[in-house]
C-alpha atoms as a PDB file:
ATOM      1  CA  UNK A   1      98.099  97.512  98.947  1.00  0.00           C
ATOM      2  CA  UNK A   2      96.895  96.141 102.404  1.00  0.00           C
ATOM      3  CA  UNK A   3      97.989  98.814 104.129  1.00  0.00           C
ATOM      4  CA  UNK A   4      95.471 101.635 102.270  1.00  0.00           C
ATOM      5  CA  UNK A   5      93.003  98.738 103.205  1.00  0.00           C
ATOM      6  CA  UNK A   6      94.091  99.066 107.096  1.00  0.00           C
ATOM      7  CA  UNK A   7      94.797 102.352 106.892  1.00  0.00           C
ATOM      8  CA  UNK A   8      91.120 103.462 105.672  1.00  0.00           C
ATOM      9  CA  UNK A   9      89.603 100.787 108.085  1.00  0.00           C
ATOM     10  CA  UNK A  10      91.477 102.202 111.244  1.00  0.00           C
ATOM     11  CA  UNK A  11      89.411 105.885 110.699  1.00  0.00           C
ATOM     12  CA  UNK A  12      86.634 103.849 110.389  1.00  0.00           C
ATOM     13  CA  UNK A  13      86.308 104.065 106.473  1.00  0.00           C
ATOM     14  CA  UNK A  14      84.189 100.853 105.008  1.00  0.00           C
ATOM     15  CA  UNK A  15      86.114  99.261 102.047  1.00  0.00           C
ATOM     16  CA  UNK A  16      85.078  97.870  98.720  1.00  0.00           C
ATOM     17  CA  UNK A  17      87.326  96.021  96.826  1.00  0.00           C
ATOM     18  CA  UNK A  18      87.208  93.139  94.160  1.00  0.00           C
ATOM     19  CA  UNK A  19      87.232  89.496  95.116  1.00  0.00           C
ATOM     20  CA  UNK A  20      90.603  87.516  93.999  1.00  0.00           C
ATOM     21  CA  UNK A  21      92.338  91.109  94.697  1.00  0.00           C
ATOM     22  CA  UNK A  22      95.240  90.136  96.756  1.00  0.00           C
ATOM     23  CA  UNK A  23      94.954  90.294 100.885  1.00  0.00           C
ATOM     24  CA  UNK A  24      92.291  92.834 100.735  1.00  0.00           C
ATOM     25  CA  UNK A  25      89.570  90.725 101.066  1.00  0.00           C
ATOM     26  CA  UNK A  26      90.844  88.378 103.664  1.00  0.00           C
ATOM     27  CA  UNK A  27      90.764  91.662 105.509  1.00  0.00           C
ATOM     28  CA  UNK A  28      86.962  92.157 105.419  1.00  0.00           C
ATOM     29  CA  UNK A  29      85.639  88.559 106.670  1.00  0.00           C
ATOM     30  CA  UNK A  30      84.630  90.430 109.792  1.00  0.00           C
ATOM     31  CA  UNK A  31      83.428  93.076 108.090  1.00  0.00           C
ATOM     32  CA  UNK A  32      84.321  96.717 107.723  1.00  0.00           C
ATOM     33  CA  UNK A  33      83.426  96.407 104.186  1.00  0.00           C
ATOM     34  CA  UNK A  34      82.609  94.168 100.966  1.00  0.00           C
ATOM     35  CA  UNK A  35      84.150  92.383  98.323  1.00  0.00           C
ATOM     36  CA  UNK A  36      82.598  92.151  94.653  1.00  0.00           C
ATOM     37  CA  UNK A  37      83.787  89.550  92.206  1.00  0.00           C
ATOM     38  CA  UNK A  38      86.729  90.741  90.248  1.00  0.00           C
ATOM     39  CA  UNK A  39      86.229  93.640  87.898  1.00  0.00           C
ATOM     40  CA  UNK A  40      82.098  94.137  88.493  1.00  0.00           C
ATOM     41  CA  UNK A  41      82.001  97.896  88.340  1.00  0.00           C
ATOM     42  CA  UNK A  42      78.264  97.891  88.589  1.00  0.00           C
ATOM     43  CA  UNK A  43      78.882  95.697  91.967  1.00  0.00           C
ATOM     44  CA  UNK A  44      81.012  98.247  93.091  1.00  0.00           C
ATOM     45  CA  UNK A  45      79.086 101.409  92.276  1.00  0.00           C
ATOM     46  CA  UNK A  46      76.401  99.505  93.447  1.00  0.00           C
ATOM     47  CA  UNK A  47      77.875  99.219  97.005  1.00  0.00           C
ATOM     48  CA  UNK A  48      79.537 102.948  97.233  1.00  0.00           C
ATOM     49  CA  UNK A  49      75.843 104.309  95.992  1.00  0.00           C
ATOM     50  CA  UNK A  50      74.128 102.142  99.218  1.00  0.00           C
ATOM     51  CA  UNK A  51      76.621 103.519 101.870  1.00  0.00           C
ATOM     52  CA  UNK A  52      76.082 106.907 100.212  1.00  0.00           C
ATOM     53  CA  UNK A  53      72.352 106.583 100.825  1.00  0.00           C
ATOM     54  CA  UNK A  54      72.628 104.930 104.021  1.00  0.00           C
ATOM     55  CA  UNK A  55      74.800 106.610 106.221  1.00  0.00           C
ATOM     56  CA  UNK A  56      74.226 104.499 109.142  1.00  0.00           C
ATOM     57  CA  UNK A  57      74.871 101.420 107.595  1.00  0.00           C
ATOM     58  CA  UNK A  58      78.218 102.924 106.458  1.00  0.00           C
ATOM     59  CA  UNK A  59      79.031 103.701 109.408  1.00  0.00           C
ATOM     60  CA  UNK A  60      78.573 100.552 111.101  1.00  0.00           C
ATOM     61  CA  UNK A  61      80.553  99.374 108.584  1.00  0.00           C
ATOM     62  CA  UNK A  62      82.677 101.769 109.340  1.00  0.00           C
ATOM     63  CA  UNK A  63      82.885 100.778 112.855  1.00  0.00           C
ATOM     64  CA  UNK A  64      83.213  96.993 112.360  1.00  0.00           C
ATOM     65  CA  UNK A  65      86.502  97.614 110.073  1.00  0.00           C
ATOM     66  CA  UNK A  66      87.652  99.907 112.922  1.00  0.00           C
ATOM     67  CA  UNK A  67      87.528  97.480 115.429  1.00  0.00           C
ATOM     68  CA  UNK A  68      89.204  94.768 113.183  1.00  0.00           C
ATOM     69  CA  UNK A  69      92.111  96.829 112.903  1.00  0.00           C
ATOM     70  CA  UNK A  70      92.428  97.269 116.254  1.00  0.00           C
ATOM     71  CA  UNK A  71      92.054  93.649 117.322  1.00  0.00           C
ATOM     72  CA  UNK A  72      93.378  91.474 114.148  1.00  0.00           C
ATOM     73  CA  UNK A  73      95.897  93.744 112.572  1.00  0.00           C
ATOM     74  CA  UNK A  74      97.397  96.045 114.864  1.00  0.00           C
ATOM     75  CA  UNK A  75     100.931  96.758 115.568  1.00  0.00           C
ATOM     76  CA  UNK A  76     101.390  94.416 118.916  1.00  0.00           C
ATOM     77  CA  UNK A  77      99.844  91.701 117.160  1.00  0.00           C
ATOM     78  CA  UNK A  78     102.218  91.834 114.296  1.00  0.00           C
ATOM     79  CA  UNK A  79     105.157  92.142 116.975  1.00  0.00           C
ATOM     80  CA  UNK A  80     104.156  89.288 118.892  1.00  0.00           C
ATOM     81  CA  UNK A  81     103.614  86.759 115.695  1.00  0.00           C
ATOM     82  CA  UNK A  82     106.901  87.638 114.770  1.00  0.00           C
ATOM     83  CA  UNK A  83     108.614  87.103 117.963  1.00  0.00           C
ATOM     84  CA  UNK A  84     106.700  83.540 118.261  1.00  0.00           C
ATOM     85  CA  UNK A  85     108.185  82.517 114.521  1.00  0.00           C
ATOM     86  CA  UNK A  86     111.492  83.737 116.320  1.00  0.00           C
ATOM     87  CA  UNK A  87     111.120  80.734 118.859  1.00  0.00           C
END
């Protein structure tokens, strides 16, 4: 669901998650995490293993996804759109 994706991005959490999964990777384009094509476990272990052995690199990852939250998807953005489709 999109909002475990936001929710994990907001405390600065990087996400994986499979290409062709729904919204979640429309989420990532500015980063915060990575998409894999759909159903590549080895992809996927693949990425967890690097953040686990790079804990900077997660971090900034970590950081970006944050900040995308708090600039694409937050709460006052999702007001305003819906006032503009209310004219």
């Amino acid at each position: 669901f999109p909002c475990v994706v936001h929710g994990a991005m907001a405390c600065g959490l990087p996400v994986v998650c499979f290409d062709q999964s729904g919204g979640a990777p429309s989420m990532l384009v500015d980063g915060g995490g990575t998409a894999v094509d759909f159903g590549d476990l080895t992809a996927l272990g693949e990425v967890v293993t690097g953040w686990c052995r790079d804990p900077d690199q997660r971090r900034r990852e970590g950081e970006r996804g944050r900040e995308t939250v708090r600039t694409r998807f937050s709460m006052d953005r999702y007001v305003e759109a819906l006032r503009e489709l209310g004219g």
